[in-house]
Protein backbone atom coordinates (compact mmCIF):
# COMPACT_ATOMS: atom_id res chain seq x y z
CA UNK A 1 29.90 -13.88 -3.41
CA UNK A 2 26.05 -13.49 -2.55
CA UNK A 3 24.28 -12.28 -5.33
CA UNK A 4 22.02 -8.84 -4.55
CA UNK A 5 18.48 -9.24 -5.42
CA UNK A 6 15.73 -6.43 -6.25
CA UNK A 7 14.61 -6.68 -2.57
CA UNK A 8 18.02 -6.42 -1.23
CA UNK A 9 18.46 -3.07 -3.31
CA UNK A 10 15.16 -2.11 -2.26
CA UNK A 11 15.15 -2.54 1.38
CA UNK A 12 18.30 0.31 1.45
CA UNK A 13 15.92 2.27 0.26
CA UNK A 14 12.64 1.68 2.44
CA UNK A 15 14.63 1.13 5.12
CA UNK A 16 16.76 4.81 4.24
CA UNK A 17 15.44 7.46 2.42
CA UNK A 18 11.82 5.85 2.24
CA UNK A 19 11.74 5.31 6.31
CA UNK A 20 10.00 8.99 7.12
CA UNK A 21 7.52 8.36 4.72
CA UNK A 22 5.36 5.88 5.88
CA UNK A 23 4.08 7.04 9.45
CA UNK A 24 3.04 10.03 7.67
CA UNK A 25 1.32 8.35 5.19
CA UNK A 26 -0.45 5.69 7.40
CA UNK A 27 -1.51 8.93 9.79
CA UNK A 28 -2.98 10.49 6.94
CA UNK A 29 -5.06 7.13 6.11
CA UNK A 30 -6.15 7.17 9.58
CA UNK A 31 -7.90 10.46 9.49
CA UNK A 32 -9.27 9.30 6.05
CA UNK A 33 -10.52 6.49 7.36
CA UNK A 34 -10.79 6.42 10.78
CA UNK A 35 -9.98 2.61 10.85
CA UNK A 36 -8.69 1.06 14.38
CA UNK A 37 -9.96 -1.73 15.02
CA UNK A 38 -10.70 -4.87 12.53
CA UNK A 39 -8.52 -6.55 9.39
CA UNK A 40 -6.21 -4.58 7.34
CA UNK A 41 -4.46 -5.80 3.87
CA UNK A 42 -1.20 -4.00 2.87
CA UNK A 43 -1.12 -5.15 -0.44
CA UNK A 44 1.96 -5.23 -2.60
CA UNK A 45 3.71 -4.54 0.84
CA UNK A 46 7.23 -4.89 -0.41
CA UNK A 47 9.06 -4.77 2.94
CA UNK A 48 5.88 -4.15 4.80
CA UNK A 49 6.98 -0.07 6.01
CA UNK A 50 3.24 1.07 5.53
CA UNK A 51 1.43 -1.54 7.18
CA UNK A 52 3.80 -1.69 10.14
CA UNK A 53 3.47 1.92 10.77
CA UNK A 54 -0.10 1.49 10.50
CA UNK A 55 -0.46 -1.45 13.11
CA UNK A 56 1.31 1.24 15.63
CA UNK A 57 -1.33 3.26 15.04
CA UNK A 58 -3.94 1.11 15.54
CA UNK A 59 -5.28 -2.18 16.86
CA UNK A 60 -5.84 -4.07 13.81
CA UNK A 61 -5.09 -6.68 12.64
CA UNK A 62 -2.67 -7.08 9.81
CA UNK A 63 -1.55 -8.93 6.28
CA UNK A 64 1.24 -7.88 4.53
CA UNK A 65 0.90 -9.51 1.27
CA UNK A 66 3.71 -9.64 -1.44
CA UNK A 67 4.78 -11.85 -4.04
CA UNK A 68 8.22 -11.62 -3.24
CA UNK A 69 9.04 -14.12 -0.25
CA UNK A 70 12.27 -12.15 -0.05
CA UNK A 71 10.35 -8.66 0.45
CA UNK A 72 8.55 -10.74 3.38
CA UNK A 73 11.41 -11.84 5.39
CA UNK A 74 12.38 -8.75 5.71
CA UNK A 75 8.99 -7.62 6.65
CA UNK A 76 9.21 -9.62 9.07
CA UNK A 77 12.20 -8.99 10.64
CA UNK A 78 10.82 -5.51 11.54
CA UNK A 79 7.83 -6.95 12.63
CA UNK A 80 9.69 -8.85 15.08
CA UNK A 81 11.85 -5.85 15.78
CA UNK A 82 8.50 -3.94 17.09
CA UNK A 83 6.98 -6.48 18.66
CA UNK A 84 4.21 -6.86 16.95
CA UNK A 85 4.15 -10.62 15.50
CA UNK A 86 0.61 -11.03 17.44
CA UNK A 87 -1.14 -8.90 15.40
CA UNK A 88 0.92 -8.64 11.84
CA UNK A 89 1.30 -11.65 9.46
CA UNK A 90 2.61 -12.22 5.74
CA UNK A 91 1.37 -14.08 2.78
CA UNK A 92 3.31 -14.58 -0.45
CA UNK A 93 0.81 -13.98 -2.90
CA UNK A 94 0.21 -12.09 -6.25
CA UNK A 95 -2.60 -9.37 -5.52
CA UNK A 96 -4.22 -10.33 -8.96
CA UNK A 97 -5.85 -13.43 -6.76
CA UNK A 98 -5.51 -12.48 -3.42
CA UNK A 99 -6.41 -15.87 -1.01
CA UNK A 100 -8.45 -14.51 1.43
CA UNK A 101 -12.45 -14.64 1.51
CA UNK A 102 -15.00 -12.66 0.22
CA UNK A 103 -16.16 -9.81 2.46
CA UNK A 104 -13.45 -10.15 5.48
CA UNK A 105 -11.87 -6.84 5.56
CA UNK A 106 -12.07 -3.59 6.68
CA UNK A 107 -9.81 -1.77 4.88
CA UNK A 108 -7.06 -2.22 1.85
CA UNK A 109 -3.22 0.00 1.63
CA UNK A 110 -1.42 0.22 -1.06
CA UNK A 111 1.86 2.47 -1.48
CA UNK A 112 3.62 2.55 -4.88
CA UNK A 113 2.29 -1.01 -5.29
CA UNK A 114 -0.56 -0.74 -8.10
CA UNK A 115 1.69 0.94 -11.00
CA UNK A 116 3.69 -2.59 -11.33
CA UNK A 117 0.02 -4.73 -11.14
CA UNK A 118 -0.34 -6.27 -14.45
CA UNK A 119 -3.93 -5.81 -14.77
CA UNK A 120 -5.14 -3.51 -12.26
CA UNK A 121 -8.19 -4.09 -13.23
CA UNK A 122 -8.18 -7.59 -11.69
CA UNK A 123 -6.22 -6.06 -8.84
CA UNK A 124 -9.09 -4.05 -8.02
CA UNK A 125 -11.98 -6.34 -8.39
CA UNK A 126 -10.09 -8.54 -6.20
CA UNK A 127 -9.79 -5.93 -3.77
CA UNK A 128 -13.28 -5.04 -3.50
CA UNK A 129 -14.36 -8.65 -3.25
CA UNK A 130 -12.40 -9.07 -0.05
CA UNK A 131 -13.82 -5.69 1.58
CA UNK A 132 -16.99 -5.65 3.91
CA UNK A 133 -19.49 -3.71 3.33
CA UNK A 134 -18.96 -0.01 4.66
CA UNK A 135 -14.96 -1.34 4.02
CA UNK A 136 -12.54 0.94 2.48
CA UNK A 137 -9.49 0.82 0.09
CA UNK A 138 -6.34 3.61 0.11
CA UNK A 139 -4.27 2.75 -3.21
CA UNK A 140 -1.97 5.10 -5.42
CA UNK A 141 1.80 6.53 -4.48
CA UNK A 142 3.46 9.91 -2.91
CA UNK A 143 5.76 10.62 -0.18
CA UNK A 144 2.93 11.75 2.40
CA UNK A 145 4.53 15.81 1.95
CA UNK A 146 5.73 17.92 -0.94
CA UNK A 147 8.80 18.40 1.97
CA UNK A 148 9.28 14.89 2.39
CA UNK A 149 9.00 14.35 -1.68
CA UNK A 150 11.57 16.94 -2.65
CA UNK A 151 14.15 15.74 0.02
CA UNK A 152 14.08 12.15 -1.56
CA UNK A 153 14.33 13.14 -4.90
CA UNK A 154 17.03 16.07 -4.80
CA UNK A 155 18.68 13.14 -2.54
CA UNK A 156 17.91 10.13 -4.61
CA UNK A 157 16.83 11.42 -7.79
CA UNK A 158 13.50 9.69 -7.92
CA UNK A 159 11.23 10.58 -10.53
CA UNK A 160 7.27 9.67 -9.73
CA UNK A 161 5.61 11.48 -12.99
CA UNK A 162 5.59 8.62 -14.93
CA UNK A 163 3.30 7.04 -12.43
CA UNK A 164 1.13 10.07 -11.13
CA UNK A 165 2.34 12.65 -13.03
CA UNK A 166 -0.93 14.73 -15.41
CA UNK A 167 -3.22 13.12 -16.86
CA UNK A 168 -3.03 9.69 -14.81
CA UNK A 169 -6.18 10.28 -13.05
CA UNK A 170 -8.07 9.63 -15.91
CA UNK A 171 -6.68 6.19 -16.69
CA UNK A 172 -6.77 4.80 -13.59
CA UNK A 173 -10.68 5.93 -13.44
CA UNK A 174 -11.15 4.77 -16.55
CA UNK A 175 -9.49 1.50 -14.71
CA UNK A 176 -12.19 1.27 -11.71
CA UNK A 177 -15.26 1.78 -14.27
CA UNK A 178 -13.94 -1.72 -16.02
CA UNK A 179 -13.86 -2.95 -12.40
CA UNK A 180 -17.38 -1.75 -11.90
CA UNK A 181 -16.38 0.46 -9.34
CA UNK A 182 -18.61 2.96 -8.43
CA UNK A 183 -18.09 5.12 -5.21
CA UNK A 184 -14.67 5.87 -5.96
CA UNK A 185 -12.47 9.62 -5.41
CA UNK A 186 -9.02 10.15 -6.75
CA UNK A 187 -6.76 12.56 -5.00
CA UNK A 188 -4.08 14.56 -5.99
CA UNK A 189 -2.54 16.88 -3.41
CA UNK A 190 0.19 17.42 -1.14
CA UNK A 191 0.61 13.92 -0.07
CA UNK A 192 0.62 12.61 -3.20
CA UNK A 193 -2.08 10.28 -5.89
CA UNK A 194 -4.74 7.92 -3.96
CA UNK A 195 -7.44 5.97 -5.13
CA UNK A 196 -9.88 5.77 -2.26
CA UNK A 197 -13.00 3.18 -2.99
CA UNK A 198 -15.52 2.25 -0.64
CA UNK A 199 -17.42 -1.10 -0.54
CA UNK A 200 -20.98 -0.84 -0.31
């Protein structure tokens, strides 16, 4: 008998309950961002549902970066499923040392990702040291409507305070000041808890 792993358990749910989540989400990026064109990171992709919906969106080009090789293969299957293996690719790497060079792109995801980092503070450094200048990072969790969050957790039972519930904000500023992070905003609203941090 095959033996279930974490990202067998977890694709059920990013490919179930999670699945109306992340257009929404990678819409509302776009208007924060306005990013089209260029090099995206989803980092911490799991099975990749953010930065897929956002390369439908868009014309970038995109990493989905994981440390789970598992997480990826199934990333990739619904890259392949959309037809968009020209423009989306995987690496199996820990975000606390993220192989890419300095300054080469645009902008950085993140969904649910960052509350399992180790040290976030390494997480973001490294983050920053791969943006351009003018680039832009989207980090924290939600469920991209207070509609869509209350259907998943009266379905599911998922319980997201002890990751952005009160009083969060303050460590995970307290987080970016180690990082010497500067031009930051942290938002708490309908859609959810982001970090948004501009390089400049």
């Amino acid at each position: 008998m095959k033996r279930k792993t974490v990202a067998d358990e977890f694709i059920k749910i990013a490919r179930g309950p999670f699945a109306p989540v992340y257009p929404v989400i990678a819409e509302q990026i776009f208007k924060k961002t306005g990013f089209k064109e260029g090099k995206l990171v989803d980092a911490g992709c799991g099975p990749g549902g953010l930065g897929i919906s956002y390369a439908k969106i868009s014309n970038m080009d995109i990493t989905l970066l994981d440390i789970s090789k598992k997480m990826l293969n199934y990333a990739m299957e619904d890259v392949n499923r959309n037809n968009l293996a020209d423009r989306v690719k995987t690496i199996n790497s820990d975000v606390h040392s993220i192989p890419l060079d300095t300054e080469t792109i645009n902008l950085v995801i993140s969904r649910g990702s960052m509350f399992f980092w180790e040290n976030r503070v390494e997480c973001f450094k490294e983050i920053y040291r791969i943006l351009i200048s003018g680039g832009i990072a989207y980090i924290g969790g939600g469920f991209g409507s207070n509609e869509l969050k209350e259907r998943i957790n009266k379905t599911n039972g998922f319980k997201t305070e002890k990751f952005i519930g009160p009083g969060k904000e303050k460590i995970y500023e307290n987080e970016l000041i180690t990082a010497e992070i500067k031009n930051y905003e942290i938002i708490r609203d309908d859609t959810g808890m982001w970090i948004i941090f501009r390089k400049v």
